[in-house]
Protein backbone atom coordinates (compact mmCIF):
# COMPACT_ATOMS: atom_id res chain seq x y z
CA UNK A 1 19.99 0.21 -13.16
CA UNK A 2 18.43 -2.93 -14.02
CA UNK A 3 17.09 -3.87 -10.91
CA UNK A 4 13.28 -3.51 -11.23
CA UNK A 5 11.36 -2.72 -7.47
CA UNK A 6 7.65 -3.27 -6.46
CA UNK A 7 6.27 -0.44 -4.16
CA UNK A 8 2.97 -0.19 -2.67
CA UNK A 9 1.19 2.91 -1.53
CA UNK A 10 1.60 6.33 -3.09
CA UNK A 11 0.16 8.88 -0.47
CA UNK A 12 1.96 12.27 0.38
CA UNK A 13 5.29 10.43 1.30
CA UNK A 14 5.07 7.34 -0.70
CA UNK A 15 4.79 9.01 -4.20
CA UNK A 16 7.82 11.55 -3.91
CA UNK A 17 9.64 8.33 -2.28
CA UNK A 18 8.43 6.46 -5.34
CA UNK A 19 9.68 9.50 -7.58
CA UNK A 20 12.84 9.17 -6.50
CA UNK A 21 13.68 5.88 -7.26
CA UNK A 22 13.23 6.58 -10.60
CA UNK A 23 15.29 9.60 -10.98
CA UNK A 24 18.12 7.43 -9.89
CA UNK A 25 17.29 4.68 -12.57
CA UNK A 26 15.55 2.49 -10.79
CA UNK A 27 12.58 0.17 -12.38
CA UNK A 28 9.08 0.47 -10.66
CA UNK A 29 5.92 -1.74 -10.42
CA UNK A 30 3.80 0.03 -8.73
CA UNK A 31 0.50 -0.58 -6.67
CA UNK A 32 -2.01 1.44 -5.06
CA UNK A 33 -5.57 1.55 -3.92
CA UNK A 34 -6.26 4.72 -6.83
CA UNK A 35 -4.81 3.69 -9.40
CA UNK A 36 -4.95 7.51 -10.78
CA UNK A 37 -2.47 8.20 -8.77
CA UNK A 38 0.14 5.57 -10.27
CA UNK A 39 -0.21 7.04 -13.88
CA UNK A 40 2.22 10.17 -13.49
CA UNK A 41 5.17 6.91 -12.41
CA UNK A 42 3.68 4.83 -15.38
CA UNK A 43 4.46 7.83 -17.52
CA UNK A 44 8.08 8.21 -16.89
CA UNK A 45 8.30 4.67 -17.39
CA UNK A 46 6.95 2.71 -14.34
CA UNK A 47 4.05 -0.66 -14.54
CA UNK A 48 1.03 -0.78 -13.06
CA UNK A 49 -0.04 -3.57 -10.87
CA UNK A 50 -3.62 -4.11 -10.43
CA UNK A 51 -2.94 -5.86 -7.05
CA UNK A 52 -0.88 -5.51 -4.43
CA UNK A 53 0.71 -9.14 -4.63
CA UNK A 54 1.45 -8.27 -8.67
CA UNK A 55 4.42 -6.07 -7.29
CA UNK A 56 6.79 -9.21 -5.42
CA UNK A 57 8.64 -11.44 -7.53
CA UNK A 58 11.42 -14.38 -6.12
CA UNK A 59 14.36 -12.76 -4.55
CA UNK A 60 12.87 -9.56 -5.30
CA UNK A 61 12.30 -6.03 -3.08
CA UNK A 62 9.05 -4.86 -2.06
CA UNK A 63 8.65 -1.57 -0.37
CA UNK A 64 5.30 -0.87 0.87
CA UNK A 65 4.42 2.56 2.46
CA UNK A 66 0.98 2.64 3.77
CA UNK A 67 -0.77 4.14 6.46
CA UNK A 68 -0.79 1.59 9.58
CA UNK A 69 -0.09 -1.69 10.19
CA UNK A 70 -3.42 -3.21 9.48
CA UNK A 71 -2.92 -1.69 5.96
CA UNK A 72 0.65 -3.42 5.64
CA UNK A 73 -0.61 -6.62 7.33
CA UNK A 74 -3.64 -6.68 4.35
CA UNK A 75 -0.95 -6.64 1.70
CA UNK A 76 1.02 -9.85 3.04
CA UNK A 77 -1.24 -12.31 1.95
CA UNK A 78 -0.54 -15.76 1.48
CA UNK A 79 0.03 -15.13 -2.70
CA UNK A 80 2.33 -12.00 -1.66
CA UNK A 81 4.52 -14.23 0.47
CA UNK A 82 4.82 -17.16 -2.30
CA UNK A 83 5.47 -14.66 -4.75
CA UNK A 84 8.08 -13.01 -2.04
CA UNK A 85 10.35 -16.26 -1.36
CA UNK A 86 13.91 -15.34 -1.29
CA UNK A 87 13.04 -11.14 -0.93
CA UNK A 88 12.91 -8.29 1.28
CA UNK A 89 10.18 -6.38 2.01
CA UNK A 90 10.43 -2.90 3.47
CA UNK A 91 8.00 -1.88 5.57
CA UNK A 92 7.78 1.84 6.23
CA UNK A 93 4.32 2.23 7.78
CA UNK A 94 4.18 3.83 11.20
CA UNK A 95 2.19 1.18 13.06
CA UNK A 96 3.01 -1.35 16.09
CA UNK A 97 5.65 -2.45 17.67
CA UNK A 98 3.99 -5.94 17.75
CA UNK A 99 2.76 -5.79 14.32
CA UNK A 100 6.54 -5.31 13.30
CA UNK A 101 7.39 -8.89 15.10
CA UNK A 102 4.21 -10.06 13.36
CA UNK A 103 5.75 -9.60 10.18
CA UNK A 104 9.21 -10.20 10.67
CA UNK A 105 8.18 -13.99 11.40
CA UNK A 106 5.67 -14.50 8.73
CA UNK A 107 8.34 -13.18 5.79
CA UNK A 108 10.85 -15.50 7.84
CA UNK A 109 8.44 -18.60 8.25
CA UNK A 110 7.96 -18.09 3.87
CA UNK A 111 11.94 -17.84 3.37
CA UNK A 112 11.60 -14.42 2.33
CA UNK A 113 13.21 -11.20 4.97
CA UNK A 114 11.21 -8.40 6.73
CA UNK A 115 13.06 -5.14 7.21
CA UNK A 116 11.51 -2.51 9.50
CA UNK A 117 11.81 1.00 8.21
CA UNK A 118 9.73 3.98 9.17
CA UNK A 119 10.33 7.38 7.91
CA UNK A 120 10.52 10.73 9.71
CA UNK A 121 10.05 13.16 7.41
CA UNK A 122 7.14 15.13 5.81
CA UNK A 123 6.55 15.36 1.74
CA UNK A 124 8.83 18.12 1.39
CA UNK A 125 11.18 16.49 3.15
CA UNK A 126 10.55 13.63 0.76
CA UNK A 127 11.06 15.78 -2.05
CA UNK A 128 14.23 17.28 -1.45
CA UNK A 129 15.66 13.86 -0.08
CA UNK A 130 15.53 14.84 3.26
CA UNK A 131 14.53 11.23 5.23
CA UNK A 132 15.88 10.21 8.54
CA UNK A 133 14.93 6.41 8.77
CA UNK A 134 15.10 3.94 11.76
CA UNK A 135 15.48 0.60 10.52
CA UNK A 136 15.63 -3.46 11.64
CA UNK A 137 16.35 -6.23 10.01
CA UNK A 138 19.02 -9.39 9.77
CA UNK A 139 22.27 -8.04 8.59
CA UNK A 140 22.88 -9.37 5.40
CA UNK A 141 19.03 -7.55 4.18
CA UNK A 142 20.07 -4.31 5.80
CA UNK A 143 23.00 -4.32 3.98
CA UNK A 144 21.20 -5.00 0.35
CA UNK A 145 18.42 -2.24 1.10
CA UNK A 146 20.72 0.74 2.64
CA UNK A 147 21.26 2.14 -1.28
CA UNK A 148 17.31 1.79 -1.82
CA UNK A 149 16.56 3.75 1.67
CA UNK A 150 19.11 6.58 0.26
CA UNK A 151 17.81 6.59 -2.91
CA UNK A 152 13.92 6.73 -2.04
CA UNK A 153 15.12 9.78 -0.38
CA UNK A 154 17.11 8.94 3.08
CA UNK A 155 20.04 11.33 4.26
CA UNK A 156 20.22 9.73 7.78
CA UNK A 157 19.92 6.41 8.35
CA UNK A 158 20.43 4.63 11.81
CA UNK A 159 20.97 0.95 12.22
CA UNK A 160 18.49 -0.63 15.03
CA UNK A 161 20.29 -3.75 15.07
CA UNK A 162 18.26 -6.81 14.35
CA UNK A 163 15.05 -7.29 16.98
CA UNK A 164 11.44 -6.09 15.37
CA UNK A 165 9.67 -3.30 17.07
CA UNK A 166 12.52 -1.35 17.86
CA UNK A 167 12.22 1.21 14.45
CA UNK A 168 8.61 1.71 15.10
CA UNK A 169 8.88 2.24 19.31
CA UNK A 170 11.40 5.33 18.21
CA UNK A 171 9.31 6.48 15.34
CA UNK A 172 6.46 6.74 18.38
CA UNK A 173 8.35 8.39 20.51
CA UNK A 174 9.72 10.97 17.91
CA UNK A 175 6.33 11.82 16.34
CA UNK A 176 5.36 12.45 20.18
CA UNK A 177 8.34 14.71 20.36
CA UNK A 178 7.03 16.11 17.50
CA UNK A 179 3.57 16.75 18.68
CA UNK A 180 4.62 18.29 22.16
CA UNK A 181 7.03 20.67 20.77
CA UNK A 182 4.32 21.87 18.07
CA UNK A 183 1.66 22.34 20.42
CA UNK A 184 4.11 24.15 22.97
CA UNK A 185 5.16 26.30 20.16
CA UNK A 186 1.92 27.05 19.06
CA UNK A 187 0.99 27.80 22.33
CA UNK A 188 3.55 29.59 23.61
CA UNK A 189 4.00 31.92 19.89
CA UNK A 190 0.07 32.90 20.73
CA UNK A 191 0.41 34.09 24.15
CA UNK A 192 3.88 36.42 23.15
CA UNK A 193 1.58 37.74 20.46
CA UNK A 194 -0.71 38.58 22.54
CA UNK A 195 1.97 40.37 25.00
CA UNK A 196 2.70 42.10 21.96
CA UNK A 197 5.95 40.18 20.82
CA UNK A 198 6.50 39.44 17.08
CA UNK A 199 6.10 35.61 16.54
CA UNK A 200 8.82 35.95 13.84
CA UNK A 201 11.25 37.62 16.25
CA UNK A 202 10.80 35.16 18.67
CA UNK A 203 10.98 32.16 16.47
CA UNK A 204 14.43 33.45 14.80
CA UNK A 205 15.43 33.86 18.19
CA UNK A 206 15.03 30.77 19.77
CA UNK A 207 15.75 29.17 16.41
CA UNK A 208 18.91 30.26 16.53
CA UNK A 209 20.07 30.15 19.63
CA UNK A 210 17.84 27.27 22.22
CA UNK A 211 16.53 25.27 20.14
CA UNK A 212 18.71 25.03 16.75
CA UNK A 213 16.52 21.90 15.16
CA UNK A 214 15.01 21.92 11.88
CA UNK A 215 12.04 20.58 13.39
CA UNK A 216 11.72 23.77 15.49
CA UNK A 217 12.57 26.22 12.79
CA UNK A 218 10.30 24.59 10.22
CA UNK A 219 7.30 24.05 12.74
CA UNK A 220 8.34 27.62 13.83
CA UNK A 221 8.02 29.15 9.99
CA UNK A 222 5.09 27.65 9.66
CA UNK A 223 3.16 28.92 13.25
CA UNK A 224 4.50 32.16 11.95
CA UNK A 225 2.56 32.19 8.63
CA UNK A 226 -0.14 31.16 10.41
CA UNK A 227 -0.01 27.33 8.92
CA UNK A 228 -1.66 25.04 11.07
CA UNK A 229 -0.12 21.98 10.27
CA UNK A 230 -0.51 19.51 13.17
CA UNK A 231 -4.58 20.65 13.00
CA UNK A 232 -4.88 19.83 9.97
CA UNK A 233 -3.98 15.89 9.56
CA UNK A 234 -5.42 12.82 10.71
CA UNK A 235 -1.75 11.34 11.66
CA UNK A 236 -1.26 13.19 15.00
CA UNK A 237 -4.43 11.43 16.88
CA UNK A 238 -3.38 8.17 14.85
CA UNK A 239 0.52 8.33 16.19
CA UNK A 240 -0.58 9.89 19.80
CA UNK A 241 -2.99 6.91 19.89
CA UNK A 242 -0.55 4.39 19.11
CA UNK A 243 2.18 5.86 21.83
CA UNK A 244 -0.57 5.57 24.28
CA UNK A 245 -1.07 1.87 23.47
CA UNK A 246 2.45 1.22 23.55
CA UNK A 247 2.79 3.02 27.55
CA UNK A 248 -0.48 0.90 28.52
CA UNK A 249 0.90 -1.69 27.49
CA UNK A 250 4.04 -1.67 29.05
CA UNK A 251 2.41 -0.30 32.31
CA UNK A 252 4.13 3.10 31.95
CA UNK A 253 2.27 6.57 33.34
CA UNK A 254 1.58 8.88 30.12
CA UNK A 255 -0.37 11.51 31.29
CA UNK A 256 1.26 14.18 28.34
CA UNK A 257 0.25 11.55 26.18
CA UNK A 258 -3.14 11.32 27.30
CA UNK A 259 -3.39 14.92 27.56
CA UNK A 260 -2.55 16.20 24.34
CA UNK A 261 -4.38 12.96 22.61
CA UNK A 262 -7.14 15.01 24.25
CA UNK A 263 -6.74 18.02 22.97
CA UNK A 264 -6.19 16.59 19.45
CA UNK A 265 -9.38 14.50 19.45
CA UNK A 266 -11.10 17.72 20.22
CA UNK A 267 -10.09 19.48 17.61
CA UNK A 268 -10.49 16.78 15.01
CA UNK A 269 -14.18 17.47 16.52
């Protein structure tokens, strides 16, 4: 393929995204913050910008996955959106709702197109092209990126219609889904152990019969060999954090929320 794409941010889901893109014959300029980490892409062919705003070119795609909003919001500077006029950016951060309406009317108000598209998914999930992704956008963009979100990786992809926000309120309430179910399971796998039940048993069980998700069954394999993979990352008290913000804000009672942003923040401790 000839078309050539800039991409920003190459962390545990960005780079195998990134990889991707490539194997399907793609053209990359890449950008991130370590540039060490853009040299395996440059190697199979890929460019190197040296700033973020190197990577958008007229009528152009962008994809930027980076941690938060503030992090996308950094990258959208004035030179990014001159450089941007007549393009889509994709925006796959997990951030806020209102930070998605930020940027939907700054790409607009420099004739260039914001589409909203968060990924669930972790880096194996990445890897083996796994990706369910949420996105928002005017028609006519969605319709131009929908072969870039499948080939970055994306085997479900769900329409949100065309109002900002709306990705990014689902991909909160999914990683608090998420979050719940894992500490439940974690939980719950502990105290049959302790009542002398094999966590495997139980897990193939339910697995199998309750609760037939892959996010169960994976979260499950993992509780059984003794992985502890919420406990481990920064994201969960990031994305609990958020989904709190997002029920204050909209006057809503969240006392799960609150609860288990709790019990995260204490562990992080």
């Amino acid at each position: 393929m000839s078309e050539r794409i800039g991409w920003i941010g190459l962390g545990e889901l960005g780079f195998p995204m990134a990889s991707n893109l490539l194997d399907n014959g793609y053209r990359l300029t890449v950008y991130n913050r370590t540039r060490s980490k853009a040299e395996p892409l440059a190697e199979r062919g890929g460019q190197i910008a040296t700033q973020p705003s190197e990577v958008a070119a007229k009528g152009g795609l962008v994809v930027s996955v980076l941690w938060d909003s503030d992090a996308t919001e950094s990258v959208v500077t004035p030179e990014f959106l001159s450089r941007m006029e007549g393009g889509v950016h994709i925006g796959m951060c997990t951030g806020s709702p209102e930070a998605a309406q930020r940027l939907a009317k700054l790409h607009a108000e420099h004739g260039s197109t914001y589409v909203e598209a968060p990924v669930f998914g972790r880096p194996e999930a990445a890897r083996s092209r796994q990706l369910a992704i949420p996105y928002a956008g005017p028609p006519e963009a969605k319709n131009s990126v929908k072969p870039i979100l499948t080939a970055l990786g994306g085997y479900a992809l769900f329409d949100m219609g065309e109002q900002p926000g709306v990705p990014t309120v689902i991909k909160q309430l999914g990683n608090f889904l998420i979050i719940s179910m894992g500490r439940s399971l974690a939980e719950g796998l502990a105290i049959a152990e302790g009542a002398g039940v094999s966590p495997t048993a139980a897990v193939n069980m339910l697995a199998e019969s309750l609760f037939p998700a892959p996010i169960f069954r994976n979260y499950g394999k993992a509780l059984v060999e003794k992985k502890s993979i919420l406990a481990a990352s920064k994201i969960p008290a990031k994305d609990l954090s958020l989904f709190h913000r997002l029920a204050e804000g909209h006057a809503r009672s969240n006392p799960i929320t609150q609860t288990l942003l709790q019990l995260t923040l204490a562990v992080d401790k």
